[in-house]
Structure formats: structure tokens, C-alpha cells
C-alpha atoms as a PDB file:
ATOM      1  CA  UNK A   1       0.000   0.000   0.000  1.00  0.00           C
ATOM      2  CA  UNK A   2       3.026   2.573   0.132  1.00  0.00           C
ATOM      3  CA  UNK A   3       3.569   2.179  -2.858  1.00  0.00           C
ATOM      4  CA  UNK A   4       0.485   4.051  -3.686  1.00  0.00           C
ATOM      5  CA  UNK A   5       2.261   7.053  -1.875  1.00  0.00           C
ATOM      6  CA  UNK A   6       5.080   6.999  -4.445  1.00  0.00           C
ATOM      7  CA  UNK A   7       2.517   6.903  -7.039  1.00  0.00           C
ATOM      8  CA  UNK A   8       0.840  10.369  -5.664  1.00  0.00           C
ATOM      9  CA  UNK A   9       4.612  11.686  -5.838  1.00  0.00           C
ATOM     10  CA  UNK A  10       5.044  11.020  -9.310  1.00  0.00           C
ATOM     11  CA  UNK A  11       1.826  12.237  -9.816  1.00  0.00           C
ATOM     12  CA  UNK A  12       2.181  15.137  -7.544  1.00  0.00           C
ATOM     13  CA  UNK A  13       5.638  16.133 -10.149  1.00  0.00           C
ATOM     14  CA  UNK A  14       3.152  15.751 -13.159  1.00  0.00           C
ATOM     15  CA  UNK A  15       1.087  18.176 -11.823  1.00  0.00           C
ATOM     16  CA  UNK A  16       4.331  20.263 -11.515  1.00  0.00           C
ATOM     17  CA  UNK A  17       5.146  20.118 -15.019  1.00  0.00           C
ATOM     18  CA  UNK A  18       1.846  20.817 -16.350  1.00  0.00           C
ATOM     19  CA  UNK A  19       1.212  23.647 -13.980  1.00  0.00           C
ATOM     20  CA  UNK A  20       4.612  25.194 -15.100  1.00  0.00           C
ATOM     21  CA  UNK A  21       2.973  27.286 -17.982  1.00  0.00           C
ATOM     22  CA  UNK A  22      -0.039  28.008 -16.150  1.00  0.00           C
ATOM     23  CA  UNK A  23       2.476  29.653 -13.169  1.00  0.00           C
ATOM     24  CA  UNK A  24       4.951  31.426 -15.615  1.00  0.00           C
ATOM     25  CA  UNK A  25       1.759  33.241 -16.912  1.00  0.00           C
ATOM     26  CA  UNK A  26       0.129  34.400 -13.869  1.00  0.00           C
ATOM     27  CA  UNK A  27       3.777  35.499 -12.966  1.00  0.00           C
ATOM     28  CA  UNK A  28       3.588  37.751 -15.703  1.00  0.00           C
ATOM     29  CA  UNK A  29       0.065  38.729 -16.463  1.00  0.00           C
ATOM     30  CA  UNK A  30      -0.902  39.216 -12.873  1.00  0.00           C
ATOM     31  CA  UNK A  31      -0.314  41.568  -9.955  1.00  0.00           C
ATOM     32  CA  UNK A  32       2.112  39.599  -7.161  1.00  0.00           C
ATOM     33  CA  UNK A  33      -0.026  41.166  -4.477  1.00  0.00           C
ATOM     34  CA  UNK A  34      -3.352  39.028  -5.578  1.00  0.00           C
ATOM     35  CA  UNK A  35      -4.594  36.464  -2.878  1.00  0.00           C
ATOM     36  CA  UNK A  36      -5.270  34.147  -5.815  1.00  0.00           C
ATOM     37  CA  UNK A  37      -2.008  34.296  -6.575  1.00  0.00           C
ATOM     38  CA  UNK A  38      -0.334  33.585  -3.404  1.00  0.00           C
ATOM     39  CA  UNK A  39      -2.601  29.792  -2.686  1.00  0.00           C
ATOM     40  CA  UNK A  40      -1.563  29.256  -6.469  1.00  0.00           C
ATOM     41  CA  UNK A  41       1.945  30.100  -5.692  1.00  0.00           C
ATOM     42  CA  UNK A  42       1.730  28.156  -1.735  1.00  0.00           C
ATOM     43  CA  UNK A  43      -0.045  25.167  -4.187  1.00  0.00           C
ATOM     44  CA  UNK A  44       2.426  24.997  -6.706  1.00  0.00           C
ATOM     45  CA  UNK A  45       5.713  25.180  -4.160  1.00  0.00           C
ATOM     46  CA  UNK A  46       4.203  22.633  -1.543  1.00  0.00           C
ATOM     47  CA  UNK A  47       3.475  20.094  -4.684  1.00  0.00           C
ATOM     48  CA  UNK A  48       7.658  20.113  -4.716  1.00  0.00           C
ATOM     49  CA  UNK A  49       7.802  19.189  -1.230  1.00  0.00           C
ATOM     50  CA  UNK A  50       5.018  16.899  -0.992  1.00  0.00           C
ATOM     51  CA  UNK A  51       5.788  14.793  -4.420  1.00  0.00           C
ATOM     52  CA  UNK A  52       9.859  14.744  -3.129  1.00  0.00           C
ATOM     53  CA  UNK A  53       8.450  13.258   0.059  1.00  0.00           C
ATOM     54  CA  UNK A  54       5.449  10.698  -0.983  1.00  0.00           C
ATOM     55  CA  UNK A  55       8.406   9.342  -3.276  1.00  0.00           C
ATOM     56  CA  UNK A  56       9.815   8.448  -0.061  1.00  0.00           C
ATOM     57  CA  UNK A  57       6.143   7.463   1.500  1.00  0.00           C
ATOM     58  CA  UNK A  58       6.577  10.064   4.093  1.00  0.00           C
ATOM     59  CA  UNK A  59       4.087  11.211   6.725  1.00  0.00           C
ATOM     60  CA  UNK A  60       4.864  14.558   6.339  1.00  0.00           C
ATOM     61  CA  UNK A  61       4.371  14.150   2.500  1.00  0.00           C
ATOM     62  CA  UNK A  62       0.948  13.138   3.103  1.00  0.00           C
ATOM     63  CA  UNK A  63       0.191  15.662   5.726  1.00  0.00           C
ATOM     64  CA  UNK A  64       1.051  18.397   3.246  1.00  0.00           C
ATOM     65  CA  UNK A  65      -1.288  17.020   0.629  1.00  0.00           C
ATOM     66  CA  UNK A  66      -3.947  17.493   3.042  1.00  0.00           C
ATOM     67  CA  UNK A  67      -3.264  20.915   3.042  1.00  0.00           C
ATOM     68  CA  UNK A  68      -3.095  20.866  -0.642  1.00  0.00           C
ATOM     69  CA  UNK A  69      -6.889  19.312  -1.212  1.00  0.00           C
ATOM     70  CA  UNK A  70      -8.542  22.056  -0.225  1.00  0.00           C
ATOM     71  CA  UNK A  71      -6.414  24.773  -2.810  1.00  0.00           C
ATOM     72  CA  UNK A  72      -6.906  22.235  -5.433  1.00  0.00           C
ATOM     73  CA  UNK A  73     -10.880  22.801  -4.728  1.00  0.00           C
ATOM     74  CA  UNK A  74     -10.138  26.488  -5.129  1.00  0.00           C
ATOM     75  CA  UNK A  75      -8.222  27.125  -7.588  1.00  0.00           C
ATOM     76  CA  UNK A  76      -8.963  23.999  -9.795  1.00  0.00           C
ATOM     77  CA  UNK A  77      -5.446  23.280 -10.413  1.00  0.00           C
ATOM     78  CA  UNK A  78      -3.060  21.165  -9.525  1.00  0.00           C
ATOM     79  CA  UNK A  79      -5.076  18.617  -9.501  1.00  0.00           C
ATOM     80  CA  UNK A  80      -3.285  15.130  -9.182  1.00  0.00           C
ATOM     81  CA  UNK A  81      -4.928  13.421 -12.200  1.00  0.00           C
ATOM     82  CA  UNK A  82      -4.794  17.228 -14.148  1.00  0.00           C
ATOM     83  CA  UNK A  83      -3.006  15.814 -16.771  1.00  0.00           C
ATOM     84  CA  UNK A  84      -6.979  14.081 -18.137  1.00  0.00           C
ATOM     85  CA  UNK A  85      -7.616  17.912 -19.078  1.00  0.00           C
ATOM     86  CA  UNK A  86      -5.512  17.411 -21.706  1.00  0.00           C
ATOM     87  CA  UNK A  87      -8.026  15.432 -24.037  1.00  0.00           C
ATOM     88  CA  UNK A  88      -9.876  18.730 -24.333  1.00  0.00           C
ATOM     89  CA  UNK A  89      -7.519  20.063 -26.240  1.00  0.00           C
ATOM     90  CA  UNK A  90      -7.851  17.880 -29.166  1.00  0.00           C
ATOM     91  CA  UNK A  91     -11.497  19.089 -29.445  1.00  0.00           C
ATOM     92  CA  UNK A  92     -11.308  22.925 -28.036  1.00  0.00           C
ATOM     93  CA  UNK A  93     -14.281  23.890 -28.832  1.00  0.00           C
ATOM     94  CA  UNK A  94     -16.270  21.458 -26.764  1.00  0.00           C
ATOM     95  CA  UNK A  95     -16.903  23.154 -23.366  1.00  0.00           C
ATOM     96  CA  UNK A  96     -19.300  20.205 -22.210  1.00  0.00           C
ATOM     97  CA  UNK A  97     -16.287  17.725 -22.558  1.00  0.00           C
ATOM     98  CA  UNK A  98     -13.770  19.858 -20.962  1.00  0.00           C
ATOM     99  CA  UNK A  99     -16.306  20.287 -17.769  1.00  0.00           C
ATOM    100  CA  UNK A 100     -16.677  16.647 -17.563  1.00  0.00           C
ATOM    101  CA  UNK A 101     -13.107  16.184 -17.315  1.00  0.00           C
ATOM    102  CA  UNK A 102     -13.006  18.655 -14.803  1.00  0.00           C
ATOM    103  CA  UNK A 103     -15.858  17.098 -13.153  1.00  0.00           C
ATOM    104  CA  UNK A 104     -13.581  13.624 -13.351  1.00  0.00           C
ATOM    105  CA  UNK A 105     -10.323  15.217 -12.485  1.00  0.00           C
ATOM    106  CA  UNK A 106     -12.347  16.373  -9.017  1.00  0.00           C
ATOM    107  CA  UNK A 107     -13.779  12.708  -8.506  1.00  0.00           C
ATOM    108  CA  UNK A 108     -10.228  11.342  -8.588  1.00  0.00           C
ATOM    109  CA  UNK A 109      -8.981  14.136  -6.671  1.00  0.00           C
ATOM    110  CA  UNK A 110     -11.272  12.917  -3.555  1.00  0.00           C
ATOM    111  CA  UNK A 111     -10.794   9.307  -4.347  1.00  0.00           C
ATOM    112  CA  UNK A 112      -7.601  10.167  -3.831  1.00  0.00           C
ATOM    113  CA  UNK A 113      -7.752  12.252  -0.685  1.00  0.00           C
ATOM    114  CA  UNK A 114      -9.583   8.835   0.300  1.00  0.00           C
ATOM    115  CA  UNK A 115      -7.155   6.674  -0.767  1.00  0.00           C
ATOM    116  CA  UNK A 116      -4.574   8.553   0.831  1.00  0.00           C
ATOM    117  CA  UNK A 117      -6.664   8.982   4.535  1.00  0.00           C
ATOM    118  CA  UNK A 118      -6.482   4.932   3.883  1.00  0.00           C
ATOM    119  CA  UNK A 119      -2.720   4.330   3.809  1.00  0.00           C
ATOM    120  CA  UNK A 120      -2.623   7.332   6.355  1.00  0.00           C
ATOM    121  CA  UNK A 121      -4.281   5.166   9.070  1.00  0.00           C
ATOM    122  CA  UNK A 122      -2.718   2.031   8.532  1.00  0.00           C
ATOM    123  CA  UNK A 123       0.691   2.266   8.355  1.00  0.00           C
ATOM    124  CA  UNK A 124       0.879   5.913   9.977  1.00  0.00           C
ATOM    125  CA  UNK A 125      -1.406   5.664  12.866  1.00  0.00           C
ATOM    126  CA  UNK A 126      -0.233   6.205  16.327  1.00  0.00           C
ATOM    127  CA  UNK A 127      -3.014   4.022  17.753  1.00  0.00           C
ATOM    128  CA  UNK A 128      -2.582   0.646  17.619  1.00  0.00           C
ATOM    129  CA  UNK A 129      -5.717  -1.376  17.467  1.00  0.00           C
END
């Protein structure tokens, strides 16, 4: 079951590399002093940390992506399965299909967030039952 941590990290530096553009342009088409852009910023930095450490199926790896669920919800990005948006380019005019793969990205985000609360209390628990 760890191993499902190390396959949030790789996912977690997927997100990074498709988020890349998106950051580079709110760098330079936004003001620095927008809220929005400070959880994007605190979203994109702590998917570093948090893929780096669910690599190494570290508490503290999942602890941050806790944190992380609830920017995801916010900003829509960042999402660990982001990568499905992709499809819509090949048809760009089709605004149903790209909110259904939103709709799917945010599914798997919270079967993840599941997933992860899983694996969380079974091998990280301080209780022992």
C-alpha cells in the first residue's frame, strides 16, 4: 500500500510540469499582491515538497497534501490526475467535454484524498488497534 504514496509523488511532479505554464503566466500577467495568486503560488511550491516526500512514503508528504486538497478545490489546479484535461484540447471547442473532465479530475482528486486517509491510518497511525 506505500507504494500508492510513491505513485501520488510522481503524480504530484506531473502536476508540476503541467502547472509550469499556467504559473509562468500568472507570474507575468498578474499583480504579485493578488490572494489568488499567493494559494496558487503556496499550491504549486508545496506540490515540490510533498511529491519529493510521498516518493519516499513520508508522513509529512501526506500531511502536506492534506493541506493541498482544499487549494486544489479552489483554484482547480493542480489537480493530481490534471493531466486528463488534456483530451480537451484535441477538441477545443467542446466546453461540455472539458467540464466533464473537470468534473472527473475532481472525482479522482477525492478518491484520492480517500485513498490517501487509507494508507494514512494504517501504516501511519499512532493508535494501535
Amino acid at each position: 500500500m506505500k507504494k500508492i504514496l510513491v505513485l501520488f509523488g510522481l503524480l504530484d511532479w506531473i502536476a508540476i510540469i503541467k502547472s509550469f505554464e499556467h504559473l509562468t503566466n500568472f507570474i507575468w500577467n498578474s499583480t504579485l499582491f493578488n490572494w489568488m495568486f499567493f494559494i496558487w503560488l503556496i499550491l504549486y511550491f508545496s506540490l515540490i515538497f510533498s511529491g519529493l516526500l510521498l516518493l519516499k512514503s513520508k508522513k509529512e508528504g501526506i500531511l502536506i497534501y492534506y493541506v493541498q486538497f482544499p487549494l486544489k478545490l479552489i483554484v482547480y489546479s493542480g489537480f493530481s490526475f490534471g493531466f486528463i484535461l488534456l483530451i480537451s484540447r484535441i477538441f477545443p471547442n467542446n466546453s461540455e467535454l472539458n467540464n466533464l473532465l473537470l468534473i472527473l479530475c475532481v472525482i479522482l482528486e477525492i478518491s484520492r484524498l480517500a485513498l490517501t486517509l487509507f494508507v494514512h491510518r494504517k501504516y501511519y497511525s499512532n493508535t494501535k488497534t
